[in-house]
Protein backbone atom coordinates (compact mmCIF):
# COMPACT_ATOMS: atom_id res chain seq x y z
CA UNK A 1 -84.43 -37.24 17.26
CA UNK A 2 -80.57 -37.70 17.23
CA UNK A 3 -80.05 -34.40 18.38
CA UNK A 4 -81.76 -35.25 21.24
CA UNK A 5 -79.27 -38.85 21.47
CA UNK A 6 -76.41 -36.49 21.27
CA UNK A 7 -77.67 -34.22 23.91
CA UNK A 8 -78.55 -36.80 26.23
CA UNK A 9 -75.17 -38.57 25.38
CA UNK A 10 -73.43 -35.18 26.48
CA UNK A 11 -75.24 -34.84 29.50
CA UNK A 12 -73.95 -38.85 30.67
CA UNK A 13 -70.63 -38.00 29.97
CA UNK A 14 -70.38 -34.33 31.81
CA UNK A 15 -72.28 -36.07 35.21
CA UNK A 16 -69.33 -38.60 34.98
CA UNK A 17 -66.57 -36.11 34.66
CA UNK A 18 -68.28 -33.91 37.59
CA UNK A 19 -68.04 -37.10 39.70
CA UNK A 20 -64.40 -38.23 38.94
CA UNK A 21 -63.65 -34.40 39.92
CA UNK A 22 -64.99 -34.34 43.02
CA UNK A 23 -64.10 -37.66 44.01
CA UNK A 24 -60.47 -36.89 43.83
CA UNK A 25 -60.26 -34.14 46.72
CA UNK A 26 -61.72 -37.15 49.00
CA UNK A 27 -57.76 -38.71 48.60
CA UNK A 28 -55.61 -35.58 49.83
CA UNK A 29 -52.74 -37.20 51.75
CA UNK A 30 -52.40 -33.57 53.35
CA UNK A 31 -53.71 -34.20 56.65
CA UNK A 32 -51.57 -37.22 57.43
CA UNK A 33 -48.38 -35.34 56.35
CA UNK A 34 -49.41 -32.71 58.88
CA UNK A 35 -50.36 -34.93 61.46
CA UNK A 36 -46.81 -36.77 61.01
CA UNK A 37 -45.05 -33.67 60.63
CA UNK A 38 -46.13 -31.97 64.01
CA UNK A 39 -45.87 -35.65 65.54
CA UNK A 40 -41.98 -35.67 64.54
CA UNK A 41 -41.87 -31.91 66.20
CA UNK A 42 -43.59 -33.04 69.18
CA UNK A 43 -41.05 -35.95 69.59
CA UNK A 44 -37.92 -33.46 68.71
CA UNK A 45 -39.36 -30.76 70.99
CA UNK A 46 -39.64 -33.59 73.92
CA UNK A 47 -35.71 -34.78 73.08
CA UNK A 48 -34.55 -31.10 73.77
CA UNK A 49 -36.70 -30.29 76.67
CA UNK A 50 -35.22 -33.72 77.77
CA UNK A 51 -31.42 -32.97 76.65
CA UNK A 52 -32.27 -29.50 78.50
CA UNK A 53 -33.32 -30.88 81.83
CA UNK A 54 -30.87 -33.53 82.09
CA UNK A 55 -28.12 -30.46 81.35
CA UNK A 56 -29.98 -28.56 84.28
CA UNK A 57 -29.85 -31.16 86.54
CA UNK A 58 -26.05 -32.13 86.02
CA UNK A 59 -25.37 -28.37 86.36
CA UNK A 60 -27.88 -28.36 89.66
CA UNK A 61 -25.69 -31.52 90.55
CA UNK A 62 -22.17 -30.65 90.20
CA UNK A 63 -22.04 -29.03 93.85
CA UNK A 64 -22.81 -32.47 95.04
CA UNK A 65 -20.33 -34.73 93.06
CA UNK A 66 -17.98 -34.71 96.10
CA UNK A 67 -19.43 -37.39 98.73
CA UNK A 68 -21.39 -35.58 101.84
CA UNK A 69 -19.79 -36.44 105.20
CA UNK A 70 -22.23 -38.93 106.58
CA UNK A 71 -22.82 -38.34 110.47
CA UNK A 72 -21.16 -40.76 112.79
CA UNK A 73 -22.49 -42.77 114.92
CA UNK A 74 -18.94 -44.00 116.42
CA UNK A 75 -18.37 -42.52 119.69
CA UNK A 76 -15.43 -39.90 120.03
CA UNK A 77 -12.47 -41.29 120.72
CA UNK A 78 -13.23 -45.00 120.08
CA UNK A 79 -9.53 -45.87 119.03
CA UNK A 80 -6.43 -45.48 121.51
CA UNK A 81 -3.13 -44.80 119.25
CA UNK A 82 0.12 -46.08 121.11
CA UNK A 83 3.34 -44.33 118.88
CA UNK A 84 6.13 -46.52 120.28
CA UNK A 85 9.67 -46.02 120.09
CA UNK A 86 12.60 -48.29 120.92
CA UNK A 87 16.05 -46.15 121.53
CA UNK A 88 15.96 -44.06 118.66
CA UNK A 89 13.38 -46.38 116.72
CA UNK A 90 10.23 -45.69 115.66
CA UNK A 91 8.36 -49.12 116.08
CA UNK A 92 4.91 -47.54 114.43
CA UNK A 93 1.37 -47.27 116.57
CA UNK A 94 -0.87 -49.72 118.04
CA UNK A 95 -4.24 -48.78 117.46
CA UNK A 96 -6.35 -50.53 119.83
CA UNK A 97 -10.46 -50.66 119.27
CA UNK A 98 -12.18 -49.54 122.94
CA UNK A 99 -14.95 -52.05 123.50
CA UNK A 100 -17.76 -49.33 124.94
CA UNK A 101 -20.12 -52.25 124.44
CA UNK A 102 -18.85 -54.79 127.41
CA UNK A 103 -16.43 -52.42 129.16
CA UNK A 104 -17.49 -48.56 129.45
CA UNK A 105 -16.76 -47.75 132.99
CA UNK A 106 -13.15 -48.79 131.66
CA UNK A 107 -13.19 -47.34 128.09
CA UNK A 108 -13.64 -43.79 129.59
CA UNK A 109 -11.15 -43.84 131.87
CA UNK A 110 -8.46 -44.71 129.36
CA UNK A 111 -9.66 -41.88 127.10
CA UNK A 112 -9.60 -39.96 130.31
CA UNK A 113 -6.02 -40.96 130.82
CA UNK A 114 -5.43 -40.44 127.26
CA UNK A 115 -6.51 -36.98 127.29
CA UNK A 116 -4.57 -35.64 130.13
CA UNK A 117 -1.07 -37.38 128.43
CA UNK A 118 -0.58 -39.94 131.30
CA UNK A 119 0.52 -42.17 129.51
CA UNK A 120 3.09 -40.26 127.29
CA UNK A 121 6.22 -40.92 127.99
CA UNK A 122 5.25 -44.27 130.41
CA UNK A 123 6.60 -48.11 128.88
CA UNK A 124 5.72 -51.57 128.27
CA UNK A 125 7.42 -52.89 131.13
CA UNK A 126 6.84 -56.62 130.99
CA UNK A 127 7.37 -58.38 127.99
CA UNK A 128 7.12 -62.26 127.46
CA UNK A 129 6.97 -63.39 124.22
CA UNK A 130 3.93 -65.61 122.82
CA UNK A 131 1.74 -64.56 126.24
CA UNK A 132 1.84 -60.93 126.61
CA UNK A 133 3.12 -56.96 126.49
CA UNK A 134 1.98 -54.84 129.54
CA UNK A 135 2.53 -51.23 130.16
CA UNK A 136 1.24 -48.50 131.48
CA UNK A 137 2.63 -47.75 134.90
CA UNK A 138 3.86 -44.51 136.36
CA UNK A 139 6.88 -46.58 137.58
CA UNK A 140 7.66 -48.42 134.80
CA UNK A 141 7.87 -51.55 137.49
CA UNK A 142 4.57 -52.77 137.68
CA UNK A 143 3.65 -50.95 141.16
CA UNK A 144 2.25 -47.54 140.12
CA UNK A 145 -0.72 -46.40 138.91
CA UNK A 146 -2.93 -43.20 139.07
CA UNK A 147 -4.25 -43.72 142.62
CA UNK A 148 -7.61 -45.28 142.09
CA UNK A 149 -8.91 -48.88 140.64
CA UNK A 150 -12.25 -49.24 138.09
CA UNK A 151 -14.42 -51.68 138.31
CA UNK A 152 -14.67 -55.42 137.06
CA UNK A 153 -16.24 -55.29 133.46
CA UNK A 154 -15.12 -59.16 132.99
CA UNK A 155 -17.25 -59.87 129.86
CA UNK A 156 -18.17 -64.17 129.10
CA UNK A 157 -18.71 -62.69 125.58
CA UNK A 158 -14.98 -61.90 125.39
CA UNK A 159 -11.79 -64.46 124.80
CA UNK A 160 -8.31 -63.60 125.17
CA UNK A 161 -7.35 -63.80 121.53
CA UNK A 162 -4.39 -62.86 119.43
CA UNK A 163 -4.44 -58.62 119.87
CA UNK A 164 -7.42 -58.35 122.97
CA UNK A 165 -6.35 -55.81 124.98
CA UNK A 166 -7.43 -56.15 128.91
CA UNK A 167 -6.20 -54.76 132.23
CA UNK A 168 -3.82 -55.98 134.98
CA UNK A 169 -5.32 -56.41 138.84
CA UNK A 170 -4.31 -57.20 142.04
CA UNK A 171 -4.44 -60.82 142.68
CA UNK A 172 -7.87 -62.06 144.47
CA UNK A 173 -6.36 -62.64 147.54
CA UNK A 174 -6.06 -58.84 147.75
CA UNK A 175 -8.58 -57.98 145.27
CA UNK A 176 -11.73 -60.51 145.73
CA UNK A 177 -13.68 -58.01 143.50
CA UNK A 178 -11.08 -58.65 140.81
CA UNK A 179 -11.43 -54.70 140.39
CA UNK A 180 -9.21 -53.55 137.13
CA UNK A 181 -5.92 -51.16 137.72
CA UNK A 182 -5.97 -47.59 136.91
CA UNK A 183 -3.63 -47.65 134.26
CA UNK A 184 -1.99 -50.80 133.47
CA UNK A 185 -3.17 -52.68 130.59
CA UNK A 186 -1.38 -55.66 128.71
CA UNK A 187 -1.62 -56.33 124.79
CA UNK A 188 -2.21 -60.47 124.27
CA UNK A 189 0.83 -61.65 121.53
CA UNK A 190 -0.20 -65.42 122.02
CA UNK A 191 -4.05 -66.22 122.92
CA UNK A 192 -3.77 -67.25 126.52
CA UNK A 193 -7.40 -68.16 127.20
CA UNK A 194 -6.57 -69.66 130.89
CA UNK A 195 -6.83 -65.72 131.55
CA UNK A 196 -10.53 -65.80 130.10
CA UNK A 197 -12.97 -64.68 133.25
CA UNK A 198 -10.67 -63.55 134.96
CA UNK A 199 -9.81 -60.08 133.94
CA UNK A 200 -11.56 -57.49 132.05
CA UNK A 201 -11.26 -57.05 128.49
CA UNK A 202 -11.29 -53.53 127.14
CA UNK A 203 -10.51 -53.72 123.06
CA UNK A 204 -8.41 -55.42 120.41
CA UNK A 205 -5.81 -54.17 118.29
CA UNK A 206 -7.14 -53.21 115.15
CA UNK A 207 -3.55 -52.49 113.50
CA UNK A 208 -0.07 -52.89 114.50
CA UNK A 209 0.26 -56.60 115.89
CA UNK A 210 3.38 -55.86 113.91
CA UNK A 211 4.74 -53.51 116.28
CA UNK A 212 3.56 -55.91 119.11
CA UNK A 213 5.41 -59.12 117.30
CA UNK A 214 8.44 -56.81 117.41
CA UNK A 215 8.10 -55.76 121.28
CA UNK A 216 7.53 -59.29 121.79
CA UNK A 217 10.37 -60.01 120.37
CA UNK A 218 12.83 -57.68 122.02
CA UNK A 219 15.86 -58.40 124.25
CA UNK A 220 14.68 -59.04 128.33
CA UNK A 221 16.12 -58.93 131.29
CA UNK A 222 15.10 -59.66 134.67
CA UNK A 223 11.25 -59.14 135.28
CA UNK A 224 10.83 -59.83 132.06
CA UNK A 225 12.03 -56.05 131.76
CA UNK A 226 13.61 -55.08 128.32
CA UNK A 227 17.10 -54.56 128.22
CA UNK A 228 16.07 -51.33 125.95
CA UNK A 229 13.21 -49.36 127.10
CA UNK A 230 9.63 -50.08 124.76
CA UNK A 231 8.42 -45.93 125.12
CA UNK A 232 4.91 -44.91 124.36
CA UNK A 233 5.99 -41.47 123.18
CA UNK A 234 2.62 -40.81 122.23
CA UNK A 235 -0.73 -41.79 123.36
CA UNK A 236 -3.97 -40.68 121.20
CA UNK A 237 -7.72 -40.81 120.52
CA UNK A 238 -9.00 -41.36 117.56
């Protein structure tokens, strides 16, 4: 009879030992580690491929660090460049904005002008100080011009300010059409608005009122003439 105690005693204990066993393999933090593992490889393999691109696309890139040339939409020529000299002074240039908007019949034909050098060589013949500087005739008196008038392009959108460049005319008695001279043109120094209406404005000075204050303020003599010629030694487009 106790044998058969022990025995059953020893069979209780080895089913518990079997069961502790087998329960352990149920905790194997192996699977996690590999999941992390390949998870932290994943992640590293997505910074290089990253790193990689980002290397490819600077190198892809470089060609286009320096800034295209965007395509303009100004028209050709849109700035007149008056290089004046004064004996043997360079005054600087006058760069005057053409106003294709409210003047193009008369735009063109300065460029037109421009580009055959008519006015190279030709002066600012009148000169009043705190009104105007005109210039542009063949004669350098006022009378000349290249044979033909352009039409009136008198703008109400346009004032005679400071730097507004327009063109001389006839007088309406003459010239009831108030058409504009072929060449002549005068640069406002003051802002004489009893002009506005009356005449047609072609562009504005964009830079050098400097070298118009200093026109303006040259030496005069009769005609309001200065004493020492004002040359436009060069005339270009810009």
């Amino acid at each position: 009879m106790k044998n058969n105690k022990y025995l059953s005693l020893l069979l209780v204990l080895g089913f518990i030992v079997l069961a502790i066993t087998c329960g352990g393999k149920k905790e194997t933090p192996s699977t996690p580690k590999t999941i992390t593992q390949t998870q932290a490889e994943s992640v590293k393999t997505q910074t290089d491929t990253t790193a990689i691109t980002q290397k490819n696309d600077s190198i892809t890139s470089k060609p286009q660090t320096e800034k295209p040339v965007a395509p303009s939409n100004e028209k050709a020529g849109k700035y007149m460049v008056i290089s004046v000299k004064q004996g043997d002074k360079n005054l600087g240039k006058i760069k005057i904005e053409l106003n294709d908007k409210e003047a193009p019949k008369t735009a063109e034909n300065l460029r037109t002008l421009v580009k055959k050098g008519y006015y190279n060589g030709l002066t600012f013949h009148r000169v009043i100080s705190g009104f105007v500087i005109q210039g542009g005739c063949p004669k350098g008196d006022g009378t000349g011009g290249p044979g033909y008038t352009t039409p009136a392009e008198i703008s109400p959108n346009l004032k005679h300010d400071r730097g507004a460049v327009a063109m001389a005319r006839l007088g309406d008695q003459m010239n009831p059409k108030r058409e504009s001279s072929g060449s002549q043109f005068y640069i406002c120094h003051g802002s004489p608005y009893n002009l506005d209406g009356q005449y047609t404005i072609v562009g504005k000075v964009v830079s050098g009122m400097d070298v118009v204050d200093a026109i303006a303020a040259t030496k005069t003599g009769p005609g309001d003439k200065p004493v020492t010629p004002v040359v436009m030694e060069k005339v270009t487009l810009e």
